[in-house]
C-alpha atoms as a PDB file:
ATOM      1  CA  UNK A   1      -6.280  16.726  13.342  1.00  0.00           C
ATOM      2  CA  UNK A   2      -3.015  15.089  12.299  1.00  0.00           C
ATOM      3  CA  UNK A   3      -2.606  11.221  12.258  1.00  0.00           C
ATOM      4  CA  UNK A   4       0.478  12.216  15.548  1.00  0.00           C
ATOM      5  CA  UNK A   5      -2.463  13.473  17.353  1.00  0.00           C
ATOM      6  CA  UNK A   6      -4.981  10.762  16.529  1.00  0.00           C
ATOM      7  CA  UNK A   7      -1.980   7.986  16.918  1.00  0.00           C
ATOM      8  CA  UNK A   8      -3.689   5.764  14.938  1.00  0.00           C
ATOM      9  CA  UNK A   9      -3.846   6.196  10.871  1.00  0.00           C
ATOM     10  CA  UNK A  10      -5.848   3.728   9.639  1.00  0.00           C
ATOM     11  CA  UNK A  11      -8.360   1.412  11.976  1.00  0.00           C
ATOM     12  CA  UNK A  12     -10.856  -1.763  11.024  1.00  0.00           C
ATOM     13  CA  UNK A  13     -12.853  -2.029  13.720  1.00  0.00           C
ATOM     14  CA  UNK A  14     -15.285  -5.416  13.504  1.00  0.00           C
ATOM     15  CA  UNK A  15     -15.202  -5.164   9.845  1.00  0.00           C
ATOM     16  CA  UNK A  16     -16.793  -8.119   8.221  1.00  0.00           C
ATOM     17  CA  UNK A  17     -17.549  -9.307   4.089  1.00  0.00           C
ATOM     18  CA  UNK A  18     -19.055 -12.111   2.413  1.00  0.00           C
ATOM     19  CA  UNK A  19     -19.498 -12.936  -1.204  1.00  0.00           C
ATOM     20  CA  UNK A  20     -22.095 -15.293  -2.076  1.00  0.00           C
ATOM     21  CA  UNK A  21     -22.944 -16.646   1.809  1.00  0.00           C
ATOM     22  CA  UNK A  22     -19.032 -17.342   1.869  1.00  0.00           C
ATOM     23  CA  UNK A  23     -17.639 -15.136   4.536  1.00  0.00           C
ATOM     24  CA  UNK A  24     -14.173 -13.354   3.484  1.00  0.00           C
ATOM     25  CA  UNK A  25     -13.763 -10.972   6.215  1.00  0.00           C
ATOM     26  CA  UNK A  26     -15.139 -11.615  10.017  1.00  0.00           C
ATOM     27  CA  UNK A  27     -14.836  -9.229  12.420  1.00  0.00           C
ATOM     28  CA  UNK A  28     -11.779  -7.836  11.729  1.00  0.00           C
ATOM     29  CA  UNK A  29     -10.252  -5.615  14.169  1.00  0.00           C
ATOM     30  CA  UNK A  30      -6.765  -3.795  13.696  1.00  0.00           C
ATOM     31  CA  UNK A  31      -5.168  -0.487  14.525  1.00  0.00           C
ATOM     32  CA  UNK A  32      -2.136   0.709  12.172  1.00  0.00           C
ATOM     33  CA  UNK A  33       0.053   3.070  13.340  1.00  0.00           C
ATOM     34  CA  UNK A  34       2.527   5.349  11.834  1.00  0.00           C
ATOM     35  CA  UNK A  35       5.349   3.589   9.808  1.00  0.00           C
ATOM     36  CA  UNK A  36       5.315  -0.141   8.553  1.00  0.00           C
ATOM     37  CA  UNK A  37       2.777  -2.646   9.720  1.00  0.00           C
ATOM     38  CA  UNK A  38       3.009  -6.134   7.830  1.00  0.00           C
ATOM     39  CA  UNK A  39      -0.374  -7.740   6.715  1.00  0.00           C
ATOM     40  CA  UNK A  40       0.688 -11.505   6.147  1.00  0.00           C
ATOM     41  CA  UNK A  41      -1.183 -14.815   5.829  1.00  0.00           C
ATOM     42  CA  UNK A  42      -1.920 -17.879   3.495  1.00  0.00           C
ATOM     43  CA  UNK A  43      -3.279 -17.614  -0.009  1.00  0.00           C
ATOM     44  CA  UNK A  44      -7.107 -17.011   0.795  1.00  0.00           C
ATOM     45  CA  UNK A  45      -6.857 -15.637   3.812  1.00  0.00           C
ATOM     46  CA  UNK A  46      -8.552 -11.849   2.856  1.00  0.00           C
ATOM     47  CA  UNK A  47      -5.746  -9.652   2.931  1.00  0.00           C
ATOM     48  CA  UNK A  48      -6.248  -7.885  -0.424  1.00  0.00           C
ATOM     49  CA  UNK A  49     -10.107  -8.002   0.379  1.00  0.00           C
ATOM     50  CA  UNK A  50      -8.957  -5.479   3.470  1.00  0.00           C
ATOM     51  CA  UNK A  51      -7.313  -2.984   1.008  1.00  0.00           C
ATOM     52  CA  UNK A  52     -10.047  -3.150  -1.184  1.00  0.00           C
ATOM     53  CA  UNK A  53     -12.076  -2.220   2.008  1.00  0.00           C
ATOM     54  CA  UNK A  54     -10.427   0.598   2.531  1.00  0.00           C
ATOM     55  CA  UNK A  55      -9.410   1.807  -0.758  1.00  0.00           C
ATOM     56  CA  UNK A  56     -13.255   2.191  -1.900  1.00  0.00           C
ATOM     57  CA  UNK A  57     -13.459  -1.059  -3.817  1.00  0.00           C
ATOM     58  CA  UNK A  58     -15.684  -2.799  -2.171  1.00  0.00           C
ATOM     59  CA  UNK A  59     -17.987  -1.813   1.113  1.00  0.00           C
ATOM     60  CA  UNK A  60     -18.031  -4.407   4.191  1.00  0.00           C
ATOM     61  CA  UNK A  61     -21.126  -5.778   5.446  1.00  0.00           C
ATOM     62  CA  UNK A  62     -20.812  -4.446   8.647  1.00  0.00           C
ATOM     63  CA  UNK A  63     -17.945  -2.878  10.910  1.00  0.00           C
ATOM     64  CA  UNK A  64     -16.326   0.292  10.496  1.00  0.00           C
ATOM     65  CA  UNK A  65     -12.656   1.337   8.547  1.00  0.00           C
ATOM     66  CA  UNK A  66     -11.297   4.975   9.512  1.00  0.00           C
ATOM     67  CA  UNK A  67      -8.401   6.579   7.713  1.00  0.00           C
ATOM     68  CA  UNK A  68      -6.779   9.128  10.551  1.00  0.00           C
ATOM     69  CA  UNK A  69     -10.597   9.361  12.007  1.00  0.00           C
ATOM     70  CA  UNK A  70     -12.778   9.586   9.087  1.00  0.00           C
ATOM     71  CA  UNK A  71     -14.890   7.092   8.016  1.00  0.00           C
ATOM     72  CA  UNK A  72     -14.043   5.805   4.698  1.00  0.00           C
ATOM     73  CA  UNK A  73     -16.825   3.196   3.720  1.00  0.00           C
ATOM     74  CA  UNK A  74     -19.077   4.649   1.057  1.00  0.00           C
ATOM     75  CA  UNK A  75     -17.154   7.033  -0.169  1.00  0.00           C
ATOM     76  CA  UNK A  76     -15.921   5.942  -3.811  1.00  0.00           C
ATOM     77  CA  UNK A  77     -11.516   5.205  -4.427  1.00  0.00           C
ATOM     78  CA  UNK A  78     -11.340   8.432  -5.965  1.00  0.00           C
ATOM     79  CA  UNK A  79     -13.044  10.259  -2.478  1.00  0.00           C
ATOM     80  CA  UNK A  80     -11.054   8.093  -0.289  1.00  0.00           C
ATOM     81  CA  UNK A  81      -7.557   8.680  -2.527  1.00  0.00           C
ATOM     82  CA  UNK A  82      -8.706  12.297  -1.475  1.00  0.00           C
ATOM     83  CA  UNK A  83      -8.130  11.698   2.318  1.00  0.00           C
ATOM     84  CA  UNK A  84      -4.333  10.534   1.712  1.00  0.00           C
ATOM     85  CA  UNK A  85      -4.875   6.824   0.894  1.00  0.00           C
ATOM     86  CA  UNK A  86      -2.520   5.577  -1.953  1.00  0.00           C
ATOM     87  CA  UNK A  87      -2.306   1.564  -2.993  1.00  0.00           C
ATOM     88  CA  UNK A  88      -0.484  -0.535  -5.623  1.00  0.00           C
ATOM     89  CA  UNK A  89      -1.838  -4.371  -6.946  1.00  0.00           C
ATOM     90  CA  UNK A  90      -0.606  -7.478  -7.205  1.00  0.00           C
ATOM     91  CA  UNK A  91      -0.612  -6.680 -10.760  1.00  0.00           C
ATOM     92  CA  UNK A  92       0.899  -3.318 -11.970  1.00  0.00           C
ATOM     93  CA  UNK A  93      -1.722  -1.106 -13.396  1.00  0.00           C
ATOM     94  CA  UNK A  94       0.347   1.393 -15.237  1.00  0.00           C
ATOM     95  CA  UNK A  95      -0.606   3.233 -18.401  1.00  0.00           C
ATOM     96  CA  UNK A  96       1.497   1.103 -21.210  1.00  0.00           C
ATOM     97  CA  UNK A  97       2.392   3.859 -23.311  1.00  0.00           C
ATOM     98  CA  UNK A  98       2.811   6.666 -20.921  1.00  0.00           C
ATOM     99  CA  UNK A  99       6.709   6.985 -19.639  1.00  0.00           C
ATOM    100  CA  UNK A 100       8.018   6.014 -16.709  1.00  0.00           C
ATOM    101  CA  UNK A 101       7.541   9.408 -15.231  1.00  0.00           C
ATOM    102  CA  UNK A 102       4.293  10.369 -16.540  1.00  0.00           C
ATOM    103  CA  UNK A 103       2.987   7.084 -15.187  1.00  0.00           C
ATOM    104  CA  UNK A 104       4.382   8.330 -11.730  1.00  0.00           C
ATOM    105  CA  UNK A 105       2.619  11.614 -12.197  1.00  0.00           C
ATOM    106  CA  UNK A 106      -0.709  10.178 -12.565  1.00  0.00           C
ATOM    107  CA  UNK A 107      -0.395   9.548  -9.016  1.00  0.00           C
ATOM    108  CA  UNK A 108      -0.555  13.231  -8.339  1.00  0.00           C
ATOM    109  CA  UNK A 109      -3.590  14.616  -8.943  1.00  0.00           C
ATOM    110  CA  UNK A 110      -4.065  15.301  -4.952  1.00  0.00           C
ATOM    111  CA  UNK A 111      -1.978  17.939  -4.864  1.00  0.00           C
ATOM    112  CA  UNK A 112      -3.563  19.690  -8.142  1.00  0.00           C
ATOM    113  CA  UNK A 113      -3.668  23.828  -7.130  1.00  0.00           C
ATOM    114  CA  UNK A 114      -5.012  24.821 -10.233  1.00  0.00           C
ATOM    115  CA  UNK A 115      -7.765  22.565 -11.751  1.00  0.00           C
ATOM    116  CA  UNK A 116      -8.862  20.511 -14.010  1.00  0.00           C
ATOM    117  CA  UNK A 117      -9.542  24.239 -16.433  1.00  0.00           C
ATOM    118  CA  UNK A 118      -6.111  25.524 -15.772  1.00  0.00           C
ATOM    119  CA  UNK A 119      -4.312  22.160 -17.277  1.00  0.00           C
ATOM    120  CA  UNK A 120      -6.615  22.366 -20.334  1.00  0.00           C
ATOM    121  CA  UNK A 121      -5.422  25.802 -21.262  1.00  0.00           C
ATOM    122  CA  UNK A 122      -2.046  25.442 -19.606  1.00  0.00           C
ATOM    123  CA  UNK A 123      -2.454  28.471 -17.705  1.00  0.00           C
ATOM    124  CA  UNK A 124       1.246  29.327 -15.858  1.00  0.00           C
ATOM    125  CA  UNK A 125      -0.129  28.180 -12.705  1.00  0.00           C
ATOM    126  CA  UNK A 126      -0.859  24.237 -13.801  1.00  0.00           C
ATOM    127  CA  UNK A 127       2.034  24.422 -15.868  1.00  0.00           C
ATOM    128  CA  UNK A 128       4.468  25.415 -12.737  1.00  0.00           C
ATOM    129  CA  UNK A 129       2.293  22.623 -10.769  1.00  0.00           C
ATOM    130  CA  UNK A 130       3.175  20.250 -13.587  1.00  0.00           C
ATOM    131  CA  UNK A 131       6.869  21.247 -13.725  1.00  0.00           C
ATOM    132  CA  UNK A 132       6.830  20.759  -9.832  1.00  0.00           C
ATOM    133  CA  UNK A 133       4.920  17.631  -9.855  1.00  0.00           C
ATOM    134  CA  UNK A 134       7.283  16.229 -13.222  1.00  0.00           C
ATOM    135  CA  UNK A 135      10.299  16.821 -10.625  1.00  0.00           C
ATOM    136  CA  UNK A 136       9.221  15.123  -7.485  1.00  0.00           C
ATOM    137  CA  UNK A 137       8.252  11.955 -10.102  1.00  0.00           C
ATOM    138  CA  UNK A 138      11.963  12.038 -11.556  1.00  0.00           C
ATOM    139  CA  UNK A 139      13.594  12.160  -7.807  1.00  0.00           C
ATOM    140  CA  UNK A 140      11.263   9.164  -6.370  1.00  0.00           C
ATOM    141  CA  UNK A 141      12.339   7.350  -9.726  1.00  0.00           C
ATOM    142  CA  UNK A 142      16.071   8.099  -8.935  1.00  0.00           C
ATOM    143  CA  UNK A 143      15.283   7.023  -5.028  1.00  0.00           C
ATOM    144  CA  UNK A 144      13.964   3.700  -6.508  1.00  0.00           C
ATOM    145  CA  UNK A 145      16.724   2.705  -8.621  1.00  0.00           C
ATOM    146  CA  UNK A 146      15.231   4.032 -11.970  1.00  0.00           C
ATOM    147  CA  UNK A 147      16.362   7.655 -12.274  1.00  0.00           C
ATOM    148  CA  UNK A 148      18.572   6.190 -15.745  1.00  0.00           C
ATOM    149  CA  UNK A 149      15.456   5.886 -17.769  1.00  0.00           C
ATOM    150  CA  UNK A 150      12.417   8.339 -16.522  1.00  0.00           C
ATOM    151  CA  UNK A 151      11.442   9.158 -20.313  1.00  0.00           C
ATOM    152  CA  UNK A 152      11.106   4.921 -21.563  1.00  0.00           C
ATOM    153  CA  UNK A 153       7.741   4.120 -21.659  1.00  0.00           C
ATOM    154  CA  UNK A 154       6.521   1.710 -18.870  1.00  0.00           C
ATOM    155  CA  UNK A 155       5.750  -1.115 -21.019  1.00  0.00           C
ATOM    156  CA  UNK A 156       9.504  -1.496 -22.138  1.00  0.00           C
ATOM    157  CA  UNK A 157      10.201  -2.331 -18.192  1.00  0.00           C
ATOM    158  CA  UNK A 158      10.824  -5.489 -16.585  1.00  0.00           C
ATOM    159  CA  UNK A 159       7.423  -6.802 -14.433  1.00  0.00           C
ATOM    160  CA  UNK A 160       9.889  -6.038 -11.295  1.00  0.00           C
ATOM    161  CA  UNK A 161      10.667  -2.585 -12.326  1.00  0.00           C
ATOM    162  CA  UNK A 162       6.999  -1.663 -13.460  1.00  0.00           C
ATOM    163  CA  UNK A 163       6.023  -2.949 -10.199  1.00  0.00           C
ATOM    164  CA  UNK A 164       8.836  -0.580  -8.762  1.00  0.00           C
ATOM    165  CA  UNK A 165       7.381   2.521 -10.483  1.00  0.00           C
ATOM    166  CA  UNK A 166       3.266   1.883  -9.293  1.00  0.00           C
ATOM    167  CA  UNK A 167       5.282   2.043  -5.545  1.00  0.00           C
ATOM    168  CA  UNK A 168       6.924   5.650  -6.466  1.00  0.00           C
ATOM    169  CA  UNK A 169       3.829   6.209  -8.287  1.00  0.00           C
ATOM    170  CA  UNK A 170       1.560   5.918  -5.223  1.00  0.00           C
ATOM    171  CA  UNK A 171       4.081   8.166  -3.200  1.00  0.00           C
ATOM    172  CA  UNK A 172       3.721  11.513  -4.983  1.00  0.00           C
ATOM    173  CA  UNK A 173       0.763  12.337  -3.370  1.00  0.00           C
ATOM    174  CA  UNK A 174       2.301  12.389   0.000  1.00  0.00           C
ATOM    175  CA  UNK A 175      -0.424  10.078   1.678  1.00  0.00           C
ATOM    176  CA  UNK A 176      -0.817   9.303   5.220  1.00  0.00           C
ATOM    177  CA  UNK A 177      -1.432   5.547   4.196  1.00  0.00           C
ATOM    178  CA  UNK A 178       0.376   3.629   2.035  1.00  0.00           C
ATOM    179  CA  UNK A 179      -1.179   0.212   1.147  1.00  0.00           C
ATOM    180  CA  UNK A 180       1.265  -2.172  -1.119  1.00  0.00           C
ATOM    181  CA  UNK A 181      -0.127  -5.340  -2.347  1.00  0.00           C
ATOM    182  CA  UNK A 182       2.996  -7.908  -2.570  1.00  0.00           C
ATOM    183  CA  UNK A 183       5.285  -4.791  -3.733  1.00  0.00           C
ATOM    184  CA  UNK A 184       8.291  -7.216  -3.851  1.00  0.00           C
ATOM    185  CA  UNK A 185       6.712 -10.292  -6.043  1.00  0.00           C
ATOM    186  CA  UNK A 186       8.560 -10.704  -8.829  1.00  0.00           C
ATOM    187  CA  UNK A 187      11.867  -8.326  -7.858  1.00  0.00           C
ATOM    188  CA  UNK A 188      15.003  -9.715  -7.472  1.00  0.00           C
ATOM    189  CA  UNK A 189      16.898  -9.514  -4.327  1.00  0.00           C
ATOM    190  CA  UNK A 190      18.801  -6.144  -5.436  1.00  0.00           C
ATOM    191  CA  UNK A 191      15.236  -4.623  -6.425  1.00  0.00           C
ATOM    192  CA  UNK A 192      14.244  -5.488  -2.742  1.00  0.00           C
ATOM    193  CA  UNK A 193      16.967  -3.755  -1.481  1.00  0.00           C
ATOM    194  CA  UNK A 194      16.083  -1.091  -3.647  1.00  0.00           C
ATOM    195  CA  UNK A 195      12.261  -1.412  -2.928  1.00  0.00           C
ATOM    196  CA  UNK A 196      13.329  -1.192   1.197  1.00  0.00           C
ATOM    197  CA  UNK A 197      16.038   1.321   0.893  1.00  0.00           C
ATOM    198  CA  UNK A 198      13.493   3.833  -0.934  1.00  0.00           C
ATOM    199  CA  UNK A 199      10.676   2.870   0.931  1.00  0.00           C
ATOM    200  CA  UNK A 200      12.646   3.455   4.223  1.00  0.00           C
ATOM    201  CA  UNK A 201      13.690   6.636   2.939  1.00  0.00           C
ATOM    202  CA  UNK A 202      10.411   7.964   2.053  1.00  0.00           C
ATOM    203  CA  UNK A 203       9.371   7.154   5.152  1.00  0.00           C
ATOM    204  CA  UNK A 204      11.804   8.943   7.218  1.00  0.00           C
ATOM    205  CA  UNK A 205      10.654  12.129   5.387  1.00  0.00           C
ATOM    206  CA  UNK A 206       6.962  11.468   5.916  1.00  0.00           C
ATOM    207  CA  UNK A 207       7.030  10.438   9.826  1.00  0.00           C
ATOM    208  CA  UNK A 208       3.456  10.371  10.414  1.00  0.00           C
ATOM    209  CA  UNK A 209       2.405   8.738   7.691  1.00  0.00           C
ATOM    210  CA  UNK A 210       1.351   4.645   7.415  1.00  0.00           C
ATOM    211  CA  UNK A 211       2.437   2.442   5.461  1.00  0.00           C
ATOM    212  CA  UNK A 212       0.989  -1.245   5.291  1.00  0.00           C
ATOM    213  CA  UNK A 213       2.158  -4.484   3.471  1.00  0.00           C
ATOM    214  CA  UNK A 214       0.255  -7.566   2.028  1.00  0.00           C
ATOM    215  CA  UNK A 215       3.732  -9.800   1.245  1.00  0.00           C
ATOM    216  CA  UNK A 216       4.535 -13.374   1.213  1.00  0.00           C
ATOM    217  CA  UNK A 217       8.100 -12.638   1.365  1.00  0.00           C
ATOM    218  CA  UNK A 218       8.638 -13.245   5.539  1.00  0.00           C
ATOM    219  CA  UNK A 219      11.882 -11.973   5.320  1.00  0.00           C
ATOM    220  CA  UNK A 220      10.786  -8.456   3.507  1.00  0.00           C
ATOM    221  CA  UNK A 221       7.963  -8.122   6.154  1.00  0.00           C
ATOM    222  CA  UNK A 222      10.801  -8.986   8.877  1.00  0.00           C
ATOM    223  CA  UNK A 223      13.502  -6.247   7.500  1.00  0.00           C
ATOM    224  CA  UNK A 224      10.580  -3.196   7.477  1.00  0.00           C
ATOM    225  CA  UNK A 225       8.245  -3.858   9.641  1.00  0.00           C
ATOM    226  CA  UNK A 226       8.102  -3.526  13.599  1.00  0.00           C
ATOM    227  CA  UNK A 227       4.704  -4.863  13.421  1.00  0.00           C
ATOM    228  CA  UNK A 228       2.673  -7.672  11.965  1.00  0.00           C
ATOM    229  CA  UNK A 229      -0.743  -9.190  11.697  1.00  0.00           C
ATOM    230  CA  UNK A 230      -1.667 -12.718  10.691  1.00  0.00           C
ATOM    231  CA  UNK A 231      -5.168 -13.100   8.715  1.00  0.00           C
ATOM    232  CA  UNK A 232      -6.620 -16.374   8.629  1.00  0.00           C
ATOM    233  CA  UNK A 233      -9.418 -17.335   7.002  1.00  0.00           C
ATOM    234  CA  UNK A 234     -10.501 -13.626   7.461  1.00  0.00           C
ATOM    235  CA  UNK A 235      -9.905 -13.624  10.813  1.00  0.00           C
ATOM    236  CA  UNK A 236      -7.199 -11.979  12.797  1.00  0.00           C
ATOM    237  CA  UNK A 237      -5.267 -14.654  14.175  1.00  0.00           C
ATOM    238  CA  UNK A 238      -2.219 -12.306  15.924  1.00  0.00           C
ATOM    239  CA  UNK A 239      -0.596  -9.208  16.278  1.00  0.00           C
ATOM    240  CA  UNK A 240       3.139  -8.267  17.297  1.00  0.00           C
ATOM    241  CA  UNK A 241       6.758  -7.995  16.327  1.00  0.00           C
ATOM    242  CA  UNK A 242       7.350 -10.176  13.059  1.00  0.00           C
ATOM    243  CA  UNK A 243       9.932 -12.613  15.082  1.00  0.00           C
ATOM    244  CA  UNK A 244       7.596 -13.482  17.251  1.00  0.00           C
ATOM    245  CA  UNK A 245       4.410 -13.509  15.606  1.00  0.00           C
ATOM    246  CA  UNK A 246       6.191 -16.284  13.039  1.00  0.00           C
ATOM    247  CA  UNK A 247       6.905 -18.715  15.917  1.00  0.00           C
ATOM    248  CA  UNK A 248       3.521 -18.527  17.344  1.00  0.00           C
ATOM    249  CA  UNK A 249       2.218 -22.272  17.364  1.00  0.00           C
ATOM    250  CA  UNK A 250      -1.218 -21.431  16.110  1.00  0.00           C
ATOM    251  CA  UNK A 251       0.533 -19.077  13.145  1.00  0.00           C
ATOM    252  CA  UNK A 252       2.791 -21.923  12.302  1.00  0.00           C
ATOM    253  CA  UNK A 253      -0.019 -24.568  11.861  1.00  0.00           C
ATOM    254  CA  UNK A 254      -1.818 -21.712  10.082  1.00  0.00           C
ATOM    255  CA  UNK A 255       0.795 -21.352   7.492  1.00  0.00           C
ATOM    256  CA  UNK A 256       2.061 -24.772   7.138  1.00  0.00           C
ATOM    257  CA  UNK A 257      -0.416 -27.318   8.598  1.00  0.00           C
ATOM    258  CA  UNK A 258      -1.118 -28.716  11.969  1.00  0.00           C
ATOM    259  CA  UNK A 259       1.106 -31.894  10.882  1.00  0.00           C
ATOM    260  CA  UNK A 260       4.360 -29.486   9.852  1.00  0.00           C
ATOM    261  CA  UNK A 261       3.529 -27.831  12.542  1.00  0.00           C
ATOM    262  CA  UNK A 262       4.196 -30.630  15.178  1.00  0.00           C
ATOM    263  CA  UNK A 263       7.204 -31.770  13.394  1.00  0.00           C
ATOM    264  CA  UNK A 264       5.612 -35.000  12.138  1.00  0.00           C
END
């Protein structure tokens, strides 16, 4: 069943985690949809505790997390990378030494025809998938602003541009869900435009898939995404269009303080 026919990619559905008696997540409810859906909130509020959720990271307590219908808890990251889910961090977690391209070929491995066997002996078959796979990396580097320098190795990059490449990297698998932990932290604002252009433009090729974004940047989540939801002290305060959900009362006070908040 596609993620069109299911209409819904990825869902949390009363999803709840502690650590130590101190409660992260509580009941956590949310539908995503195909396209962008913004995941905003203060510092603390759970929102890379989510993707961790559903990325295979760590298993909630209780409640249930479906990627386009299928239960993902208990299934390890590498399993649930297997249904279509691809994430970034808040930190890049490239390979230092590897190039800019092979870093963004790591991210391939779900589309693999040949095996695991086949690359070891570089039988024609993996080394056509490789070829095929070294091409798509090259063109999502060009579509993020870094087609000049696919062969420099990733640690010779800029934090903005490293960040840049995990992004591209977590796109050559095709996934139905994206999930981007504060992709635009530490970019400046022509790597944003870069960051939405590309992202935009994947996107439009990939219509059903999902993509969602933890960001503090307001204005990033308000340019990409039809759709946000405020967490709050692990709870789901609202849901809607980013313009509105930002002059909610209760999502003002969340963000700045109840005394901000009243104008005082």
């Amino acid at each position: 069943m596609t993620t069109t026919e299911l209409g819904t990619v990825l869902e949390f559905a009363g999803v709840t985690k502690a650590f130590g008696g101190n409660s992260v997540l509580t009941d956590v409810t949310l539908e995503v949809r195909p396209g962008f859906t913004g995941l905003i909130g203060p510092n603390g509020a759970g929102k890379t505790t989510c993707l961790n959720c559903v990325s295979g990271y760590l298993q909630p307590d209780s409640g249930e997390v479906r990627v386009a219908g299928q239960d993902v808890l208990g299934r390890s990251p590498a399993a649930v990378a297997r249904l279509g889910v691809s994430r970034t961090f808040q930190t890049p977690r490239l390979i230092p030494n590897l190039t800019a391209v092979e870093n963004v070929m790591v991210g391939g491995g779900r589309h693999h025809r040949q095996g695991h066997i086949a690359e070891l002996f570089g039988l024609p078959g993996a080394r056509r998938d490789e070829q095929e796979q070294r091409e798509k990396a090259r063109a999502l580097l060009e579509t993020f602003g870094l087609g000049e320098h696919p062969d420099r190795a990733a640690n010779q990059f800029p934090i903005g541009s490293q960040k840049i490449v995990e992004v591209a990297r977590a796109l050559l698998n095709e996934p139905v869900l994206v999930l981007l932990d504060e992709p635009a932290a530490g970019l400046g604002a022509e790597d944003v435009d870069t960051l939405v252009e590309g992202l935009n433009g994947w996107l439009g090729e990939h219509p059903g898939a999902a993509v969602m974004i933890i960001e503090h940047d307001l204005e990033l989540i308000t340019r990409l995404c039809p759709t946000a939801a405020v967490l709050h002290f692990g709870r789901i305060l609202l849901t809607g269009p980013p313009r509105e959900v930002l002059r909610d009362p209760v999502v003002v006070e969340a963000y700045l303080g109840a005394e901000v908040a009243a104008g005082d």
